[in-house]
C-alpha atoms as a PDB file:
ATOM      1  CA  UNK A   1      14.095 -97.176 -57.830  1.00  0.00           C
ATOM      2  CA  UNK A   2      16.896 -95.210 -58.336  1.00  0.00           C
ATOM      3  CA  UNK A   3      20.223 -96.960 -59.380  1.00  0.00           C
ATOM      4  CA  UNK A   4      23.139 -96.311 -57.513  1.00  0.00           C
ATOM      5  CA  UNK A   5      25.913 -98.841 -58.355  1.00  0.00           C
ATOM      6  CA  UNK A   6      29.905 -98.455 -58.378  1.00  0.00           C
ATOM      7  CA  UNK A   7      31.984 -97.413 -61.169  1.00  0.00           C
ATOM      8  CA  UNK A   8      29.171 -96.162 -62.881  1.00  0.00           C
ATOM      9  CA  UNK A   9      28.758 -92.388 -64.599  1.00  0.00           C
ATOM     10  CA  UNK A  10      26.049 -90.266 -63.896  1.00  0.00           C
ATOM     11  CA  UNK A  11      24.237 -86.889 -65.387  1.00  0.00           C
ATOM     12  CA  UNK A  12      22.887 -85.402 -62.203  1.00  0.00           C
ATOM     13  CA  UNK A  13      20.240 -82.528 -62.043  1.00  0.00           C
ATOM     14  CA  UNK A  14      18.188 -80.740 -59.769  1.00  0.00           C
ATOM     15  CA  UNK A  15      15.909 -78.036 -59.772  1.00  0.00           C
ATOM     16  CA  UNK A  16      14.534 -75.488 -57.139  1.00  0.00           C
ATOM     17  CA  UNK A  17      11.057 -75.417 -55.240  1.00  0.00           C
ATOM     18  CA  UNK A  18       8.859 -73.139 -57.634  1.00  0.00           C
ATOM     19  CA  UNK A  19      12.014 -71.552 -59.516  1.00  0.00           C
ATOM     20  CA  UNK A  20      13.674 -69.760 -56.761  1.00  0.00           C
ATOM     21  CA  UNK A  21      16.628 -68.743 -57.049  1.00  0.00           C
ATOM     22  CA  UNK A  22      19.439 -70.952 -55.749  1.00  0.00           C
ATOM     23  CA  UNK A  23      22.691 -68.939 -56.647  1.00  0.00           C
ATOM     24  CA  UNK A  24      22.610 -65.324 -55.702  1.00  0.00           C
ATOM     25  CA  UNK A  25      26.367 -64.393 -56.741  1.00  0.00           C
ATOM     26  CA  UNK A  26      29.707 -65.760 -56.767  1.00  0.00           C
ATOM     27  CA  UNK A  27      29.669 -66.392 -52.936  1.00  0.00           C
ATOM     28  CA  UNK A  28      26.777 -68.951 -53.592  1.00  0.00           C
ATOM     29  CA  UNK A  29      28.494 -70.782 -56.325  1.00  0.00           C
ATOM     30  CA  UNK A  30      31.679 -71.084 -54.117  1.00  0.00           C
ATOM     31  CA  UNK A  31      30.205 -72.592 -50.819  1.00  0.00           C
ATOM     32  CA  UNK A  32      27.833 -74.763 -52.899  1.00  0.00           C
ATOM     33  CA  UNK A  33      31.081 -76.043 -55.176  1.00  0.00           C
ATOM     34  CA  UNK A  34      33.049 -76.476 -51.533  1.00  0.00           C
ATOM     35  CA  UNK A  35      30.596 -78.669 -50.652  1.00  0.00           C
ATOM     36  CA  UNK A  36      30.334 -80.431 -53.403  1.00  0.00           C
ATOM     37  CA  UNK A  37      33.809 -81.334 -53.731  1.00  0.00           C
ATOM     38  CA  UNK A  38      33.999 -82.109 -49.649  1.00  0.00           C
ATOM     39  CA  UNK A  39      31.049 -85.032 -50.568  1.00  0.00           C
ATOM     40  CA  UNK A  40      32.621 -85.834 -53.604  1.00  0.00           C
ATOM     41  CA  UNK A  41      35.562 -86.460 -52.157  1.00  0.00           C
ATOM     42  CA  UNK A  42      34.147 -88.692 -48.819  1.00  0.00           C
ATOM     43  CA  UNK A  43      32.079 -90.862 -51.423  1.00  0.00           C
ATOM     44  CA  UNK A  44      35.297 -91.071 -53.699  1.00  0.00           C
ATOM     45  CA  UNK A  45      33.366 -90.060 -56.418  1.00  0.00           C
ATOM     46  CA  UNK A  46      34.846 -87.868 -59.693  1.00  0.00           C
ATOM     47  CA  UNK A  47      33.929 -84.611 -60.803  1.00  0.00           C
ATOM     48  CA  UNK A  48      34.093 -84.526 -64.590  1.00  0.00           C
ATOM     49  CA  UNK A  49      31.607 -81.294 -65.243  1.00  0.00           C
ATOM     50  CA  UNK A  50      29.343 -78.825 -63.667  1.00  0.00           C
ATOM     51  CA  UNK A  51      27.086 -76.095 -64.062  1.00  0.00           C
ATOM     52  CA  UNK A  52      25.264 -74.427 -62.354  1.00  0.00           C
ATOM     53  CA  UNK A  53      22.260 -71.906 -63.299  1.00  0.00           C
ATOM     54  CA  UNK A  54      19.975 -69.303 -61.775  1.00  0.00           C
ATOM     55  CA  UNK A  55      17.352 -72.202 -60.534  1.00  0.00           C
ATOM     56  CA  UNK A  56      18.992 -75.447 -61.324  1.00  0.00           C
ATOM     57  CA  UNK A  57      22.345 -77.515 -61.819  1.00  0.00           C
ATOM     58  CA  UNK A  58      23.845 -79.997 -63.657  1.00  0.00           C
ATOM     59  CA  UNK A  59      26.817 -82.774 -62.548  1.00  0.00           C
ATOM     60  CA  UNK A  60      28.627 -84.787 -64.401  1.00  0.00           C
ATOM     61  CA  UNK A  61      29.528 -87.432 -61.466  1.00  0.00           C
ATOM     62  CA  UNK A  62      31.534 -90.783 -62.105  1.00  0.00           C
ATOM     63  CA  UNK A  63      31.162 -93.474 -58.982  1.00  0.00           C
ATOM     64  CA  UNK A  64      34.526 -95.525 -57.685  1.00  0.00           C
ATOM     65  CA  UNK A  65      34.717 -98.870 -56.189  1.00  0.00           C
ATOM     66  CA  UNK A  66      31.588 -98.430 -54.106  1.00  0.00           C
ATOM     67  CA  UNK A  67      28.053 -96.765 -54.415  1.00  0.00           C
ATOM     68  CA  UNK A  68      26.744 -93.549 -52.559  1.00  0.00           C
ATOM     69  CA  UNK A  69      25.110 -91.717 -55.099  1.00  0.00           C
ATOM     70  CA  UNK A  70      21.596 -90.902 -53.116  1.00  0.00           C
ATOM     71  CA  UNK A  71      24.199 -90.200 -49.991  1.00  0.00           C
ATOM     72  CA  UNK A  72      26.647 -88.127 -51.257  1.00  0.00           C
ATOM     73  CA  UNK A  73      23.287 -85.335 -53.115  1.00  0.00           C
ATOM     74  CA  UNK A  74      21.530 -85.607 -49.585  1.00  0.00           C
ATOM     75  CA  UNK A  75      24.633 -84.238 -47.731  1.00  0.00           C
ATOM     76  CA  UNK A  76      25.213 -82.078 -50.462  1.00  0.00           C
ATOM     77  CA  UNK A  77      21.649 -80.655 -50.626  1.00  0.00           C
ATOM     78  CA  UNK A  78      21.076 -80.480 -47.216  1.00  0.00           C
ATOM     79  CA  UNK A  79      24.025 -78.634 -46.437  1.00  0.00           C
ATOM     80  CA  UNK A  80      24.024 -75.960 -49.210  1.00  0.00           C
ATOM     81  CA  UNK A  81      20.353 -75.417 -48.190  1.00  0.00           C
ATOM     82  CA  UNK A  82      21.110 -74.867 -44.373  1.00  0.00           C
ATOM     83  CA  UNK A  83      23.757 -72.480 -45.368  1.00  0.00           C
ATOM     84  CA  UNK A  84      21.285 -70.604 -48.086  1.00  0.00           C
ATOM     85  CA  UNK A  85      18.790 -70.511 -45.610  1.00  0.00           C
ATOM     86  CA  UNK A  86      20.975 -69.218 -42.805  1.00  0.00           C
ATOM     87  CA  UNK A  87      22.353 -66.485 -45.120  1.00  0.00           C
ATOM     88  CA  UNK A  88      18.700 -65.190 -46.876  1.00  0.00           C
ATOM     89  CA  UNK A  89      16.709 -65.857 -43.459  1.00  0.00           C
ATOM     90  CA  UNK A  90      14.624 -68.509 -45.092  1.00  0.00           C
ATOM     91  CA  UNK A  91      13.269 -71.381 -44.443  1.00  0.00           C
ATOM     92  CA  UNK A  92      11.934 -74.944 -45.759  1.00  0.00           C
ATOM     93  CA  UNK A  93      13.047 -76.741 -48.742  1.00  0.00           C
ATOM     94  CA  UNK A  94      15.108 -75.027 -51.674  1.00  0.00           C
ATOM     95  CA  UNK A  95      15.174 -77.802 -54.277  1.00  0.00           C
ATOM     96  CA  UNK A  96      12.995 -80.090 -55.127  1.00  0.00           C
ATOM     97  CA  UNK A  97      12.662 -83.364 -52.907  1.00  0.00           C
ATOM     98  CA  UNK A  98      14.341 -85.630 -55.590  1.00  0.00           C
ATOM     99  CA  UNK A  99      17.074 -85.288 -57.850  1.00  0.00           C
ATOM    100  CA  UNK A 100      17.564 -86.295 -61.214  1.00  0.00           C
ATOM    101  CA  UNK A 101      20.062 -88.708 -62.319  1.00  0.00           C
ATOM    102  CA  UNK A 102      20.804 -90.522 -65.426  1.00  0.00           C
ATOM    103  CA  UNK A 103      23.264 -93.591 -65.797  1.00  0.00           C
ATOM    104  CA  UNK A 104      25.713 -92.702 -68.807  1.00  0.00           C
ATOM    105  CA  UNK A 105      26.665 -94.906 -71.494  1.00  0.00           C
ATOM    106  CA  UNK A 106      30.611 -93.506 -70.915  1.00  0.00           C
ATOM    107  CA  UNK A 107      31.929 -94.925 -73.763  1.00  0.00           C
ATOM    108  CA  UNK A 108      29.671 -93.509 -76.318  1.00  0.00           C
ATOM    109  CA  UNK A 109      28.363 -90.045 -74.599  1.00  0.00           C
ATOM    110  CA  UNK A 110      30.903 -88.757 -72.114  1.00  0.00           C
ATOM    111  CA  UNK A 111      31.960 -85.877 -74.522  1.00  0.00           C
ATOM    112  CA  UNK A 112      28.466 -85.304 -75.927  1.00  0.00           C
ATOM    113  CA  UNK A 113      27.011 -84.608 -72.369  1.00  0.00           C
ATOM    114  CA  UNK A 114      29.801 -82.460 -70.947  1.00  0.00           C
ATOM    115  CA  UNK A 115      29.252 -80.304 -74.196  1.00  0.00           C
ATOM    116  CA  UNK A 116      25.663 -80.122 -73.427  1.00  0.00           C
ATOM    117  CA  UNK A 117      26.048 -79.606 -69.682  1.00  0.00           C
ATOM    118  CA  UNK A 118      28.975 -76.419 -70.703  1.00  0.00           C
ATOM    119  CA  UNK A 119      26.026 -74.902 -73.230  1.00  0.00           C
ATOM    120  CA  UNK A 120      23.291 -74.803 -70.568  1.00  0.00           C
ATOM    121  CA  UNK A 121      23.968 -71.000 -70.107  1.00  0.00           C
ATOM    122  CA  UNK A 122      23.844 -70.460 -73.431  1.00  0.00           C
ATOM    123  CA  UNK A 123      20.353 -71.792 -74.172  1.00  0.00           C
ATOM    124  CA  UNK A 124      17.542 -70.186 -75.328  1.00  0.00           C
ATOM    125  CA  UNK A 125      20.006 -67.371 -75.691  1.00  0.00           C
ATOM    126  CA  UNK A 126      22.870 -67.600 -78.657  1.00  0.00           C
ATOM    127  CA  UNK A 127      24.663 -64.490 -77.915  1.00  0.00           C
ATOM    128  CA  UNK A 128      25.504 -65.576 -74.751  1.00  0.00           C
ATOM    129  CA  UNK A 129      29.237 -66.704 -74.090  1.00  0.00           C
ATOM    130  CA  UNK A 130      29.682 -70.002 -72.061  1.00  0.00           C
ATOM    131  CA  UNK A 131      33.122 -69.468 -72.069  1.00  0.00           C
ATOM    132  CA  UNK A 132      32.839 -65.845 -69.776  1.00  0.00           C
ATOM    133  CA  UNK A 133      30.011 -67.841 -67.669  1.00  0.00           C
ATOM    134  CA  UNK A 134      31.697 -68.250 -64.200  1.00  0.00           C
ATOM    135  CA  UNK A 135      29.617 -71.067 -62.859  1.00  0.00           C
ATOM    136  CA  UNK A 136      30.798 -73.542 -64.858  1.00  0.00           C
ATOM    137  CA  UNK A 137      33.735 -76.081 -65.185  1.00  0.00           C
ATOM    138  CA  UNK A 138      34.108 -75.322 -69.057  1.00  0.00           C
ATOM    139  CA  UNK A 139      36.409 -72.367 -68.572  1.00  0.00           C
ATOM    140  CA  UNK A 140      39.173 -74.741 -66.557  1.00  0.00           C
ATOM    141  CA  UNK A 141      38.964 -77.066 -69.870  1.00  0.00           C
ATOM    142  CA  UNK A 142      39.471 -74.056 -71.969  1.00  0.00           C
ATOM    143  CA  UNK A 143      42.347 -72.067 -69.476  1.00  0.00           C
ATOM    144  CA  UNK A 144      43.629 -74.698 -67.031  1.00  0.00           C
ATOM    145  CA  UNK A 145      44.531 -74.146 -63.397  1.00  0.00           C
ATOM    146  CA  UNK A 146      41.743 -76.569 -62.524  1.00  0.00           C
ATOM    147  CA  UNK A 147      40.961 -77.040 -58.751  1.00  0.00           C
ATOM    148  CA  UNK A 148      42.214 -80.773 -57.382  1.00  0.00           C
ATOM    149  CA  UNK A 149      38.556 -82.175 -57.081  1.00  0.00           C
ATOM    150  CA  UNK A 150      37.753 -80.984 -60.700  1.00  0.00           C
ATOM    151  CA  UNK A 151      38.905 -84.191 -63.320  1.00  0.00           C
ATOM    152  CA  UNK A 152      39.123 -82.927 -66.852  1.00  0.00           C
ATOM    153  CA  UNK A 153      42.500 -84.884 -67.850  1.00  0.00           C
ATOM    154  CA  UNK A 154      39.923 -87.768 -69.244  1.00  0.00           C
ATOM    155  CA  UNK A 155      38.023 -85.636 -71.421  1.00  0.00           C
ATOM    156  CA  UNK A 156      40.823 -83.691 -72.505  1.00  0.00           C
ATOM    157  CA  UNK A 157      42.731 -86.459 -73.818  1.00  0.00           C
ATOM    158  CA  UNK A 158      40.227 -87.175 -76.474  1.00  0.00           C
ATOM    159  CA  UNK A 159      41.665 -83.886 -77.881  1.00  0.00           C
ATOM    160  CA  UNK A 160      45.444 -84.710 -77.119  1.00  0.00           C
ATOM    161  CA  UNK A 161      45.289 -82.422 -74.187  1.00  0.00           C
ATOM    162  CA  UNK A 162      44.560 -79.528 -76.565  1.00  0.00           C
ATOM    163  CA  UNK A 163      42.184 -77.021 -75.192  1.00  0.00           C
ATOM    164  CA  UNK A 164      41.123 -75.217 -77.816  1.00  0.00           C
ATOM    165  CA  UNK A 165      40.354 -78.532 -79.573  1.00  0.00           C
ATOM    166  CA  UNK A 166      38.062 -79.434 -77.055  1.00  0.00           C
ATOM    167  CA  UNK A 167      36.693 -75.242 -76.816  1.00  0.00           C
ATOM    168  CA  UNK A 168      35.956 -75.447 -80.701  1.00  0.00           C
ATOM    169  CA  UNK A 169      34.171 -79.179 -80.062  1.00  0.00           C
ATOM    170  CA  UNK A 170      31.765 -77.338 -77.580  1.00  0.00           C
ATOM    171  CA  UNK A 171      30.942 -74.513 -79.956  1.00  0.00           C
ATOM    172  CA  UNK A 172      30.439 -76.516 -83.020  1.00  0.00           C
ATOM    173  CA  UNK A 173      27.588 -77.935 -80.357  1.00  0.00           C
ATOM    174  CA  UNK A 174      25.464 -74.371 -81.101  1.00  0.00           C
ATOM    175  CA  UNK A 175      24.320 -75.509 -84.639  1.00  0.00           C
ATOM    176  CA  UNK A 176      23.756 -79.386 -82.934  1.00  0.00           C
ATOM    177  CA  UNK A 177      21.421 -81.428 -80.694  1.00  0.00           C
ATOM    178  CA  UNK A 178      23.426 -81.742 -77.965  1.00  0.00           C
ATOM    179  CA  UNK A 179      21.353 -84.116 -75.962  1.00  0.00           C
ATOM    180  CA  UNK A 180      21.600 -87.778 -76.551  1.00  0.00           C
ATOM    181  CA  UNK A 181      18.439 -89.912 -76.650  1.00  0.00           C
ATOM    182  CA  UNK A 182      17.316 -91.495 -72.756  1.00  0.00           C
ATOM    183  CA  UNK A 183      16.134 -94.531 -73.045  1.00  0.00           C
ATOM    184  CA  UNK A 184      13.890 -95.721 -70.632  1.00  0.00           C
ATOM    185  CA  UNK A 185      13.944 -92.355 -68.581  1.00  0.00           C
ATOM    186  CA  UNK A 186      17.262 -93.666 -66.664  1.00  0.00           C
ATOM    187  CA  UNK A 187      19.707 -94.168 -69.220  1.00  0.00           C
ATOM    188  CA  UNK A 188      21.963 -92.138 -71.825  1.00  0.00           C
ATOM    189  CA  UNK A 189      22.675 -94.862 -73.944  1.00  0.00           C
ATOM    190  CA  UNK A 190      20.807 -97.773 -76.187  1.00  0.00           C
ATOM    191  CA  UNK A 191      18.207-100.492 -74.809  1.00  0.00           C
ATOM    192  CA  UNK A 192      21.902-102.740 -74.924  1.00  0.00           C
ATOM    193  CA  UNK A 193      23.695-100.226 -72.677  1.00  0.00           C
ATOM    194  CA  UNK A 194      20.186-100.604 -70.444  1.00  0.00           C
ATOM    195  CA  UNK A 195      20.252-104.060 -69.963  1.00  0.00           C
ATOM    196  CA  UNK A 196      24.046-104.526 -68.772  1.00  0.00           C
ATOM    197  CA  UNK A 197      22.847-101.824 -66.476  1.00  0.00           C
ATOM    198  CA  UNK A 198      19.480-103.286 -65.237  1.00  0.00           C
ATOM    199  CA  UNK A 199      21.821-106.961 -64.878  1.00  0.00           C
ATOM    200  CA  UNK A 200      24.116-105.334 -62.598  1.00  0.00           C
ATOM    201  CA  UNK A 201      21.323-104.173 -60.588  1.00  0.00           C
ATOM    202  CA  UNK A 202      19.966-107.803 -60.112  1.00  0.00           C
ATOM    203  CA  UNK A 203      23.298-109.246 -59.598  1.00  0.00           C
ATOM    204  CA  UNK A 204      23.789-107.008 -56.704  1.00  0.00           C
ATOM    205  CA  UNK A 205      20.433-107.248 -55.200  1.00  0.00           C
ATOM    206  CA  UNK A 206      21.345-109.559 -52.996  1.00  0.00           C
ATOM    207  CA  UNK A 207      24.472-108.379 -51.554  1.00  0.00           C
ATOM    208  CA  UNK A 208      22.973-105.361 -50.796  1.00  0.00           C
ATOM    209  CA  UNK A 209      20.075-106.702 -48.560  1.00  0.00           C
ATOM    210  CA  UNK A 210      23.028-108.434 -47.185  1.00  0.00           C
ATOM    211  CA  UNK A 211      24.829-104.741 -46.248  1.00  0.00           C
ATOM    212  CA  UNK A 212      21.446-103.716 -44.983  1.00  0.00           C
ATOM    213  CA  UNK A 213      21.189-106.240 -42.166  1.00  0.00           C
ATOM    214  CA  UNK A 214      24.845-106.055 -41.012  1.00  0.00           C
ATOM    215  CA  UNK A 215      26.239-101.984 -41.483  1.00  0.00           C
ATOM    216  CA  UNK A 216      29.341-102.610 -40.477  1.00  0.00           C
ATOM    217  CA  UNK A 217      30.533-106.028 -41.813  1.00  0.00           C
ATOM    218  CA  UNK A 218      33.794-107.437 -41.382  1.00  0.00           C
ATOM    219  CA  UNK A 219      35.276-106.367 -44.577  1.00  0.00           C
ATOM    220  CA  UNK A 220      33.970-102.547 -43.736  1.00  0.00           C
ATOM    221  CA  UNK A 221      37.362-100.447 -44.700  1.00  0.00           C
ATOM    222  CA  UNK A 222      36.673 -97.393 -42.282  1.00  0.00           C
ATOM    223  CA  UNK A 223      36.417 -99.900 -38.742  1.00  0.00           C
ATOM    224  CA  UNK A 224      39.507 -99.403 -38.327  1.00  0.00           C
ATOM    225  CA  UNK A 225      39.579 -95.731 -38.580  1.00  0.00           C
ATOM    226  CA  UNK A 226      36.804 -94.762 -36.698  1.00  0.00           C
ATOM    227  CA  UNK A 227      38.154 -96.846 -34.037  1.00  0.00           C
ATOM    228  CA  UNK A 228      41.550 -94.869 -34.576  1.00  0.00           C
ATOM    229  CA  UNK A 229      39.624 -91.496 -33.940  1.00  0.00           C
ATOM    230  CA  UNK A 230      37.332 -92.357 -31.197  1.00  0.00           C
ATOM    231  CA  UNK A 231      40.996 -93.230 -29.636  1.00  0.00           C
ATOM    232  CA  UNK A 232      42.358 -89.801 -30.414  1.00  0.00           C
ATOM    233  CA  UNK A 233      39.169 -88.139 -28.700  1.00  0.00           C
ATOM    234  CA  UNK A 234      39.972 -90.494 -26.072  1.00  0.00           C
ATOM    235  CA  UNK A 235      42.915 -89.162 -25.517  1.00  0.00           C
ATOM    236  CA  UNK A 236      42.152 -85.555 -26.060  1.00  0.00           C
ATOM    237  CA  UNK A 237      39.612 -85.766 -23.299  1.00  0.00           C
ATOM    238  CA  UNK A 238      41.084 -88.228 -20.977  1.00  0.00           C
ATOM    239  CA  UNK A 239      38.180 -90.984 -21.362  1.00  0.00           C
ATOM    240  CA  UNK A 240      37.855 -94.395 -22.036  1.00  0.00           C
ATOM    241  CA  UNK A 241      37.382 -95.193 -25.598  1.00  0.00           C
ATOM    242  CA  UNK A 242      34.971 -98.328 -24.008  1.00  0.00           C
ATOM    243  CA  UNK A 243      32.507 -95.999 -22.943  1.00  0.00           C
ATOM    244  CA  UNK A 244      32.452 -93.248 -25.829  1.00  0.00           C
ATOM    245  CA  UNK A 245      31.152 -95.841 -27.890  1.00  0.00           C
ATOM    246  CA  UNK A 246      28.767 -97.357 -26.042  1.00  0.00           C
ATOM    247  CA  UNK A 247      27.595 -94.917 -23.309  1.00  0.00           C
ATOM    248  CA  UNK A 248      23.997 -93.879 -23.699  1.00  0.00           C
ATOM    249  CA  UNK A 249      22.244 -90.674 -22.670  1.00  0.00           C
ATOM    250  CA  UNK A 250      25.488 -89.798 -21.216  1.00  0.00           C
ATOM    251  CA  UNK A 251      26.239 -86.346 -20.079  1.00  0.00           C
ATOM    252  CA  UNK A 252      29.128 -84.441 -19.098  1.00  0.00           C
ATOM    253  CA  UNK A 253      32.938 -85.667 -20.302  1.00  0.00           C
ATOM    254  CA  UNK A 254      31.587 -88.712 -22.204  1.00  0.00           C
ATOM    255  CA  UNK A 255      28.711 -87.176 -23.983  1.00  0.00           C
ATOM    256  CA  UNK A 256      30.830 -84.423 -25.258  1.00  0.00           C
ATOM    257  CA  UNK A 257      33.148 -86.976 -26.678  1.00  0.00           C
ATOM    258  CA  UNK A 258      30.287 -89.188 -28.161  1.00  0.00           C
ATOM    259  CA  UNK A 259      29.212 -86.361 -29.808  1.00  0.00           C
ATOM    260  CA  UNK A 260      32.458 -85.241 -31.238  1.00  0.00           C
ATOM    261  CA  UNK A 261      33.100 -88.793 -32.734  1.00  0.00           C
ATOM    262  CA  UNK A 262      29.559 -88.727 -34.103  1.00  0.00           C
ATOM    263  CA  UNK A 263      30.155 -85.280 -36.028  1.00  0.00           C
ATOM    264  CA  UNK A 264      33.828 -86.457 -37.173  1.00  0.00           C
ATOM    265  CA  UNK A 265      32.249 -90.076 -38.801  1.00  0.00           C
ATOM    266  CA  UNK A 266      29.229 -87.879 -40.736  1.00  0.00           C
ATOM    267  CA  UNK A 267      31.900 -85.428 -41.681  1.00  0.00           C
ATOM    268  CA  UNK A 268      34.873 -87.521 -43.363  1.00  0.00           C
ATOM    269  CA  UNK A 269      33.014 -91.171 -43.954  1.00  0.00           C
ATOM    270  CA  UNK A 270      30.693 -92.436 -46.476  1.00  0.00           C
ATOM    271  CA  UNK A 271      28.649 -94.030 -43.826  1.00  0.00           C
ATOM    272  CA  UNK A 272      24.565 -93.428 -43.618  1.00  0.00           C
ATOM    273  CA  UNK A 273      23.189 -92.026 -40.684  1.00  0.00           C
ATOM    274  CA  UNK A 274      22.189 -95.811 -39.983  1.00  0.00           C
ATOM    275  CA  UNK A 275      25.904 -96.895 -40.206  1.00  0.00           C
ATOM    276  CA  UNK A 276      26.895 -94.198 -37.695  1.00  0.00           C
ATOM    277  CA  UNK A 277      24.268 -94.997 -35.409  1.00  0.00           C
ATOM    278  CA  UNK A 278      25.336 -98.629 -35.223  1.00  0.00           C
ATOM    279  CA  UNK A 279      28.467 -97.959 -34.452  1.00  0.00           C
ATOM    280  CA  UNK A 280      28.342 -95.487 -31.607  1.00  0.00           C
ATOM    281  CA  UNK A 281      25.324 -97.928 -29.918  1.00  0.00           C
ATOM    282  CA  UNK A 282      22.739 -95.208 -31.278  1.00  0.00           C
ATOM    283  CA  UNK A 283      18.763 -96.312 -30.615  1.00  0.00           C
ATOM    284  CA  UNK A 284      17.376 -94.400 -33.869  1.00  0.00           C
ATOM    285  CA  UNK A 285      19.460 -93.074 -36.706  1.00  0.00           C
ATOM    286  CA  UNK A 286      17.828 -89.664 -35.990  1.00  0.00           C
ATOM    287  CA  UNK A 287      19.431 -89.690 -32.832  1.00  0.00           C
ATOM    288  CA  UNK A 288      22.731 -88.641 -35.200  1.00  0.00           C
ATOM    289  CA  UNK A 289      21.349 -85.562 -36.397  1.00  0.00           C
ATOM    290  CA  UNK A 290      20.750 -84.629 -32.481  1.00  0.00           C
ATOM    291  CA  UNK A 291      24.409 -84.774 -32.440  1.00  0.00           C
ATOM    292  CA  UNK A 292      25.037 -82.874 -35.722  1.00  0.00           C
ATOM    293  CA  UNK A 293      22.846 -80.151 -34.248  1.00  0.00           C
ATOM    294  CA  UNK A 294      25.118 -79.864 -31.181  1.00  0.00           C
ATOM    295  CA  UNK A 295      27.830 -79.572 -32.868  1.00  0.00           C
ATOM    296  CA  UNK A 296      27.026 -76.225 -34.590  1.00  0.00           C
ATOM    297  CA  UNK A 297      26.592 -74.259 -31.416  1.00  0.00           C
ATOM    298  CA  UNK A 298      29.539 -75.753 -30.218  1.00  0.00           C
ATOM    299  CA  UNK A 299      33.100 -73.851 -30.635  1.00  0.00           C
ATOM    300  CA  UNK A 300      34.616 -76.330 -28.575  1.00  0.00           C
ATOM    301  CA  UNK A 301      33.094 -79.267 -30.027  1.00  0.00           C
ATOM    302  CA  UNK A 302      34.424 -77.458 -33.665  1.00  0.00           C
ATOM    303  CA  UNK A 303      38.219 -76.978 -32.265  1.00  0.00           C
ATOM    304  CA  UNK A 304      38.548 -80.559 -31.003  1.00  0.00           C
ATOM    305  CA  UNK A 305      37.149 -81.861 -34.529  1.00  0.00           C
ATOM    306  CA  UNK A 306      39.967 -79.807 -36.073  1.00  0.00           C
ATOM    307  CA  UNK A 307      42.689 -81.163 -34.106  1.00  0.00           C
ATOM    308  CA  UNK A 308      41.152 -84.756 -34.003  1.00  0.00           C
ATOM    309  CA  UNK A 309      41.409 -84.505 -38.065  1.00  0.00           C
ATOM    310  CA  UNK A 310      44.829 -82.918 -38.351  1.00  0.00           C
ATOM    311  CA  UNK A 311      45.760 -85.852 -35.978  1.00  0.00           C
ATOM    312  CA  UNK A 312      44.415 -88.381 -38.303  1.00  0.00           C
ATOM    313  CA  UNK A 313      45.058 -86.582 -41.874  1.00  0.00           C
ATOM    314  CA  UNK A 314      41.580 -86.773 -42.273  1.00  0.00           C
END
């Protein structure tokens, strides 16, 4: 089972199907970083380090108030894949059909792995320079001028905000092991570090079954959002909010506007495909991707999305 609990800080990996490659040039490495940072963002989740290589990646991800781990790699990896795929006119899978992840021990190892995770280039090769290596976060510790979504203030303050304390720190990594010991092939940290862990897991057992049964309890923060831009679509198309959300099959007017809510929810909310489908009166949470799939050959659709976000600050 893979543990995906709030607050928590996790070493995510993921390698390609057979060793392709999955980052061509620097255009790769940007659209695969925007989307990153797009998820991140939804799932309120912090970026503290990345890198990525010829035929895998590494993230250094840290979890807020709520979970969404497994949700926020599925958007990401789906979307940088349909992209890839659209752009090399291939097809099928590009990584591997489950990520890695590893729950961190933050208080002990959160310098340690973002050291390792800025060597990767470097590698089986000493010559190379991980500080000229452009798909990585280590040269925004080293020079600054971070982007928004990229958090290095935490790690930097272990070095008084000094750069180069933190640069010389990652080099004197070349003559050490870098990678901590895993214990129990899910966490950086001791069998003690483990079992807080594995408790949390068991106290929350429960309240997640809970979630499961009822998607969109009462205490749901985004209700009152979504209800906010199924209004604004409303509005926009001069229909009754009543029947965007729980017309079915519907054509014309109202199924352009059930469709436009559906792709603004999986777009800006942390909400499953389940949660979305519950919530628009869906039969089948597949029945969202139908949607999703509209959307794309849809300028229109695109344009009023836009607007209905602008609207909303979304």
């Amino acid at each position: 089972m893979r543990i995906d609990l709030p607050f928590c800080l996790y070493h995510v990996m993921s390698r390609t199907n057979s060793g392709d490659t999955a980052f061509r040039n620097r255009r790769d490495i940007s659209r695969f970083l925007f989307y990153l940072s797009r998820y991140a963002g939804i799932f309120h989740f912090r970026i503290q380090a990345y890198c990525l290589m010829r035929n895998h990646f590494h993230l250094l991800l840290e979890s807020g108030d709520e979970a969404g781990l497994s949700e926020l790699m599925r958007r990401l990896l789906t979307a940088y894949t349909v992209y890839y795929n659209r752009r090399y006119e291939r097809h099928g899978h590009l990584f591997q059909g489950r990520f890695k992840s590893l729950v961190v021990d933050k208080s002990q190892y959160l310098l340690t792995l973002s050291r390792y995770i800025h060597l990767n280039p470097v590698e089986g090769d000493r010559k190379r320079d991980p500080e000229t290596y452009f798909a990585s976060s280590y040269r925004f510790y080293l020079l600054g001028n971070e982007p928004e979504w990229l958090h290095t203030g935490e790690i930097l303050q272990w070095f008084h905000g000094d750069r180069s304390l933190y640069g010389r720190f990652v080099r004197e990594g070349f003559t050490e092991d870098n990678f901590p010991a895993i214990y129990k092939r899910r966490f950086v940290g001791g069998r003690a570090f483990g079992e807080r862990v594995t408790a949390r897991i068991r106290a929350g057992s429960s309240s997640r079954e809970s979630s499961e049964r009822s998607p969109h309890g009462k205490t749901d923060p985004y209700i009152s959002q979504a209800d906010r831009i199924v209004e604004g679509v409303a509005r926009a198309l001069g229909c009754r909010k009543q029947r965007i959300r729980e017309g079915r099959n519907m054509k014309g007017i109202v199924g352009f506007a059930r469709t436009v809510v559906i792709g603004l929810l999986k777009e800006t909310f942390p909400w499953t495909n389940k949660q979305i489908a519950a919530f628009m009166s869906l039969k089948t949470e597949n029945s969202v991707l139908h949607h999703v799939g509209r959307i794309r050959k849809n300028e229109k659709m695109k344009g009023l999305m836009e607007r209905i976000k602008k609207e909303n600050r979304l």
